[in-house]
Protein backbone atom coordinates (compact mmCIF):
# COMPACT_ATOMS: atom_id res chain seq x y z
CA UNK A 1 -25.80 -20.71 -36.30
CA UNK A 2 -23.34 -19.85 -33.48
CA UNK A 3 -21.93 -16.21 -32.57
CA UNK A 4 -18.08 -17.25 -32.10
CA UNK A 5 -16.31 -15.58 -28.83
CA UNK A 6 -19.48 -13.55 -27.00
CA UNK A 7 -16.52 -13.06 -24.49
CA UNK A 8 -16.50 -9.34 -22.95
CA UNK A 9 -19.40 -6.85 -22.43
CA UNK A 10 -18.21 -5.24 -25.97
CA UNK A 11 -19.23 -7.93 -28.05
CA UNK A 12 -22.29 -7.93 -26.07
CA UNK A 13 -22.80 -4.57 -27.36
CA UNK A 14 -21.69 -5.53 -30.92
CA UNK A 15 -24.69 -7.57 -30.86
CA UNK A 16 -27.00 -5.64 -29.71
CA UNK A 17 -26.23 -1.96 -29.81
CA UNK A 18 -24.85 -1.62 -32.58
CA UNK A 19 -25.95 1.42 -33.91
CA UNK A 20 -27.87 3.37 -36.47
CA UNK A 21 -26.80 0.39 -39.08
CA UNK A 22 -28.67 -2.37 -37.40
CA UNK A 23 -28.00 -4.80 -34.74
CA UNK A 24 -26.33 -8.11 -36.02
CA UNK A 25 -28.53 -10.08 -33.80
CA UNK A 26 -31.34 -8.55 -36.49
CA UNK A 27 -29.71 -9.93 -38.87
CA UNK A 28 -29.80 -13.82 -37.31
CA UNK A 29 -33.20 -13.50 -37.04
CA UNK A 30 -34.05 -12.11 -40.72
CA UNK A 31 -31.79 -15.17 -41.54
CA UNK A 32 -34.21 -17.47 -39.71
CA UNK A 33 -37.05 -15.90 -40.84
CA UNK A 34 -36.23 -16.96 -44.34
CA UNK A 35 -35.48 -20.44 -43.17
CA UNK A 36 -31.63 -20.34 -43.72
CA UNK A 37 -30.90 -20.86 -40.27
CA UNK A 38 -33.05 -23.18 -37.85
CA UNK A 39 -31.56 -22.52 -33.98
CA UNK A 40 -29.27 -19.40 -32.62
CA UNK A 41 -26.57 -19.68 -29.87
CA UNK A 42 -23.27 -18.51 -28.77
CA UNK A 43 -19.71 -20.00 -27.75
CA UNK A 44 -17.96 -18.21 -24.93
CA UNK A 45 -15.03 -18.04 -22.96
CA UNK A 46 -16.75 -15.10 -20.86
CA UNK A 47 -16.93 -14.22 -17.49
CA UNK A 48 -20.32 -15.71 -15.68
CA UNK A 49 -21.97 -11.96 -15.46
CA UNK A 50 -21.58 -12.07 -19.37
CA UNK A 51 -22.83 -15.15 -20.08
CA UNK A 52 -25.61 -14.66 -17.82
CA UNK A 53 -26.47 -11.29 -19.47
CA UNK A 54 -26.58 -13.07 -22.87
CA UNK A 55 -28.94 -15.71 -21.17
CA UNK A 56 -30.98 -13.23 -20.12
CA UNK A 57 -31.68 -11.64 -23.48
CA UNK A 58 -33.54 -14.84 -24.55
CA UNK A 59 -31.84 -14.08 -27.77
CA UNK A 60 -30.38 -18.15 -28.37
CA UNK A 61 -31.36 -21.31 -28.02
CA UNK A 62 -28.29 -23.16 -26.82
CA UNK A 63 -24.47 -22.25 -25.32
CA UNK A 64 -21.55 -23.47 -25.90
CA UNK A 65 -19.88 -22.81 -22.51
CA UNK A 66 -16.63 -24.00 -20.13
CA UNK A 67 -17.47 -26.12 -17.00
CA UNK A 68 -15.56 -29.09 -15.97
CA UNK A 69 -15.16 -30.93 -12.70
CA UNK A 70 -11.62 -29.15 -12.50
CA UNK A 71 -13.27 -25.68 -12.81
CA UNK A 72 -14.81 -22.90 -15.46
CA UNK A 73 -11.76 -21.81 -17.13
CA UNK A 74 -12.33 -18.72 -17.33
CA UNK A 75 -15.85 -17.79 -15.26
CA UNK A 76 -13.74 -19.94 -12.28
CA UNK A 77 -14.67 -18.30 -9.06
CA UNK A 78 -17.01 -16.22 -10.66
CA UNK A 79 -20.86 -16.51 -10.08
CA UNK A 80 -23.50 -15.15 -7.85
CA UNK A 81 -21.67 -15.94 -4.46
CA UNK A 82 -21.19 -19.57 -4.94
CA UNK A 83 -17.54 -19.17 -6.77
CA UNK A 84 -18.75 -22.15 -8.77
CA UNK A 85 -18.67 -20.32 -11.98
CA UNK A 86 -20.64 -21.18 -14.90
CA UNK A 87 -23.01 -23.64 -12.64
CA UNK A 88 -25.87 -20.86 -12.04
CA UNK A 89 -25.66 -20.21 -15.30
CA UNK A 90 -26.31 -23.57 -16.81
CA UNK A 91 -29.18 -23.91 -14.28
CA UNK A 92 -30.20 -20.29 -16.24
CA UNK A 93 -29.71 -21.79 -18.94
CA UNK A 94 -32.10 -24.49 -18.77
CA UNK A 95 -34.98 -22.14 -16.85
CA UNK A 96 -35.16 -20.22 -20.94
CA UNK A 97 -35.44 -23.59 -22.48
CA UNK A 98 -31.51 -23.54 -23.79
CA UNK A 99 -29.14 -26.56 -24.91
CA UNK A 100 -26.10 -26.92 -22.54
CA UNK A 101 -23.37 -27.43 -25.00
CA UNK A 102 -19.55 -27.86 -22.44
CA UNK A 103 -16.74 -27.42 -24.22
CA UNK A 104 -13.13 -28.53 -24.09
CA UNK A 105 -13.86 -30.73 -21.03
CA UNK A 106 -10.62 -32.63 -21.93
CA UNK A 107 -8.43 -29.58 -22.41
CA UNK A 108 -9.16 -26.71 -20.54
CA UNK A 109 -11.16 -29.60 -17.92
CA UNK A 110 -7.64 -30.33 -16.46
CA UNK A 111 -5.32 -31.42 -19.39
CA UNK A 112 -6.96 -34.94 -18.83
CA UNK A 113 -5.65 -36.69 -22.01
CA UNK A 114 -2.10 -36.18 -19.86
CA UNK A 115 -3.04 -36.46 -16.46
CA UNK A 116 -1.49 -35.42 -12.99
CA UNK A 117 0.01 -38.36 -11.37
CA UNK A 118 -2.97 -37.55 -8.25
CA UNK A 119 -5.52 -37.93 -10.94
CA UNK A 120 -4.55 -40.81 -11.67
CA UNK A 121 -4.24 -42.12 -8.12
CA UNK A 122 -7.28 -40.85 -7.34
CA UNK A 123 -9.12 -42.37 -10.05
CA UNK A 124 -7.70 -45.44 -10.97
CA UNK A 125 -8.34 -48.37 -11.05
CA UNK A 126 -12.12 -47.42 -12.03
CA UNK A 127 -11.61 -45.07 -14.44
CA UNK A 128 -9.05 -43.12 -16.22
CA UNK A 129 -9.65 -39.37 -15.82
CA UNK A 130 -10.95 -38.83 -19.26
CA UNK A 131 -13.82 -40.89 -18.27
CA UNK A 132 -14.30 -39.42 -15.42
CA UNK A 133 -14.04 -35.89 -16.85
CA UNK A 134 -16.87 -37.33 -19.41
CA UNK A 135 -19.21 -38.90 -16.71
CA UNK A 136 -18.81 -35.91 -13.94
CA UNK A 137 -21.00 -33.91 -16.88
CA UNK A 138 -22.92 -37.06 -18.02
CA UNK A 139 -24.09 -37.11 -14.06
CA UNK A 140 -23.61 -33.66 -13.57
CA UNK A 141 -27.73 -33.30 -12.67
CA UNK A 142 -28.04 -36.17 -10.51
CA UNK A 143 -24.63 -34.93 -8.04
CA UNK A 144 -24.49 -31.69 -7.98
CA UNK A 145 -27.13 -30.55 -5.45
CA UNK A 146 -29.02 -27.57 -5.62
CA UNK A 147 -32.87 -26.67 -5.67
CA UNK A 148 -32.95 -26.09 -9.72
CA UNK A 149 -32.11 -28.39 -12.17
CA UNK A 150 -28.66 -27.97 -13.64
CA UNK A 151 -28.66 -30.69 -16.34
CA UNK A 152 -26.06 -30.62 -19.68
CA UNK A 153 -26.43 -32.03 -22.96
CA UNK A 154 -23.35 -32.07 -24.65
CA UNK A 155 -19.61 -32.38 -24.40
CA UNK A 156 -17.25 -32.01 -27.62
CA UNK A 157 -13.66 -34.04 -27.88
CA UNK A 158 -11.13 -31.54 -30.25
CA UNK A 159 -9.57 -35.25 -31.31
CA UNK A 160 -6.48 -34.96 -33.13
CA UNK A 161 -6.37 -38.64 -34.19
CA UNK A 162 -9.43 -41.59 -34.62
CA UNK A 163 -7.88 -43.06 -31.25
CA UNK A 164 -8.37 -39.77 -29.55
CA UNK A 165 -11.78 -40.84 -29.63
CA UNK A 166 -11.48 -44.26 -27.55
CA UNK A 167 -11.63 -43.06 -24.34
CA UNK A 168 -14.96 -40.21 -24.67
CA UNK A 169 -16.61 -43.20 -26.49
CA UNK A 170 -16.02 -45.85 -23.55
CA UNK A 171 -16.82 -43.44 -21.31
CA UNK A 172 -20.44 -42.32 -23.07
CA UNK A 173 -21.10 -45.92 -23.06
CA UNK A 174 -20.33 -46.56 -19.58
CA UNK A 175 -21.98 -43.68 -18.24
CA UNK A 176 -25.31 -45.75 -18.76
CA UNK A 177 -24.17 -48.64 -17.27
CA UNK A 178 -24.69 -49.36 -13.63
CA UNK A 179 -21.19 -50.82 -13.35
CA UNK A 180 -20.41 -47.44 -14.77
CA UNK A 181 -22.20 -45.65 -12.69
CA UNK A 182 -21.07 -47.22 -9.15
CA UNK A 183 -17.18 -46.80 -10.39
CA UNK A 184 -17.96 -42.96 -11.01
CA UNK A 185 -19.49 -42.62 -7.37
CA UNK A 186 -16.57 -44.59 -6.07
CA UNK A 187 -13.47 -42.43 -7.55
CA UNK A 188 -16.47 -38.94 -6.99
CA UNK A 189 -16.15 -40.37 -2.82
CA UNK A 190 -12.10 -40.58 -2.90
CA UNK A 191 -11.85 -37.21 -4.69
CA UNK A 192 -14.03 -35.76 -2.16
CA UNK A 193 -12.33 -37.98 1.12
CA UNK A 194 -8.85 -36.87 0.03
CA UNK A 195 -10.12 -33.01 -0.14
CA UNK A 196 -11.46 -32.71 2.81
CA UNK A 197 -8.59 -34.57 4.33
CA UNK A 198 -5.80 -32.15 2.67
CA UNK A 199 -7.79 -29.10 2.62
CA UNK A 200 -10.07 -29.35 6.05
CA UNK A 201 -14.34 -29.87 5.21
CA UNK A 202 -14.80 -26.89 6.22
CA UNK A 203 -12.41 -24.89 4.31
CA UNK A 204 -13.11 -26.73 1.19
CA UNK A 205 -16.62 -25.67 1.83
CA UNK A 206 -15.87 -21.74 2.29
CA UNK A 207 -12.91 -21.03 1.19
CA UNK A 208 -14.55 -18.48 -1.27
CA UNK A 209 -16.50 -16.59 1.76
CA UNK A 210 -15.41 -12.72 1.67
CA UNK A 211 -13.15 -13.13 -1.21
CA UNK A 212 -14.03 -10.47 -4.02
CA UNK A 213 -15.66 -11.49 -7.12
CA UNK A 214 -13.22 -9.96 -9.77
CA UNK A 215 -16.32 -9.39 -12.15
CA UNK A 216 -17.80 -7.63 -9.65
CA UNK A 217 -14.54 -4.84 -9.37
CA UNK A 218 -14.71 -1.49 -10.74
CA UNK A 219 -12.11 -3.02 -13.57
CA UNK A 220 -13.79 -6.36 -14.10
CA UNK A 221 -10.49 -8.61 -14.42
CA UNK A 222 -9.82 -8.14 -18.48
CA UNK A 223 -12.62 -6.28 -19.17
């Protein structure tokens, strides 16, 4: 069972503190209790402090969350200092013991089924960026460096059509392969080459230093 749109500290609250009727989280659990429901979790489009606080409660077993190689949607530049959004939060995420469920890495990931014309500079001839999209979070635990494991289990294609499906499937099969797995380095090394090159190392590597976390304002972006 999944809690649609934990988005704001409010339906935090909803969940939890409900009131003198009962907290709807109660509820979940008399439903699992009676074996009508197996596993709890949550979709979100939150902030990172609110997806971390519903992390924290050790209330779910998995999260359906936004992180792509093009951002977090909406937790972008949000996080505990690092700006990297929802990453700290999958690597909380796996330290309860939670499925790592990425949504819309197609969509919100960077519009990928119609890509820039950089993208596909970038990328090509190894990969289209749909694949790569798929195999930056297939990877994700073995490049993105940290000292706790960050690792993600699933990624979910809204297709509108069967042949929407082509290019997630390739790339789910090719993310296993080693020919698969030298193209993704390859196109991960000019990404990274033409960054620093456009943008400066350095800058690309603290260009978040002394900016102000909007979640951490007094108004809390839309909260």
């Amino acid at each position: 069972f999944s809690v649609h749109g934990l988005n704001a500290d409010d339906h935090y609250d909803w969940l939890f503190h409900h009131g003198e009727k009962g907290n709807l989280i109660d509820a979940l659990r008399e439903l699992r209790a009676e074996g009508k429901i197996r596993w709890i979790g949550f979709s979100t489009h939150a902030p990172a402090h609110v997806i971390e606080r519903a992390i924290e409660s050790d209330a779910f077993d998995y999260l359906n969350l936004h992180y792509h190689f093009m951002g977090a949607y909406t937790a972008s530049g949000d996080g505990n200092g690092s700006a990297e959004g929802n990453l700290d939060n999958i690597r909380l995420a796996h330290e309860h013991d939670m499925g790592v469920f990425i949504i819309s890495p197609y969509d919100k990931g960077g519009r990928l089924y119609t890509p820039s014309h950089l993208s596909r500079e970038l990328m090509l001839p190894e990969m289209e960026p749909m694949e790569y999209g798929s195999a930056w979070i297939w990877h994700h635990e073995k490049h993105i460096q940290g000292d706790k494991p960050a690792p993600c289990h699933t990624l979910v294609c809204g297709a509108a059509r069967p042949s929407d499906l082509d290019q997630p499937v390739m790339a789910a099969l090719r993310s296993i392969t080693e020919e698969g797995i030298k193209d993704f380095q390859v196109v991960s090394r000019r990404i990274e080459e033409r960054k620093e090159r456009v943008l400066g190392k350095e800058w690309a590597a603290t260009w978040h230093v002394g900016l102000p976390n909007y979640s951490q304002s007094e108004q809390r972006g839309f909260q």
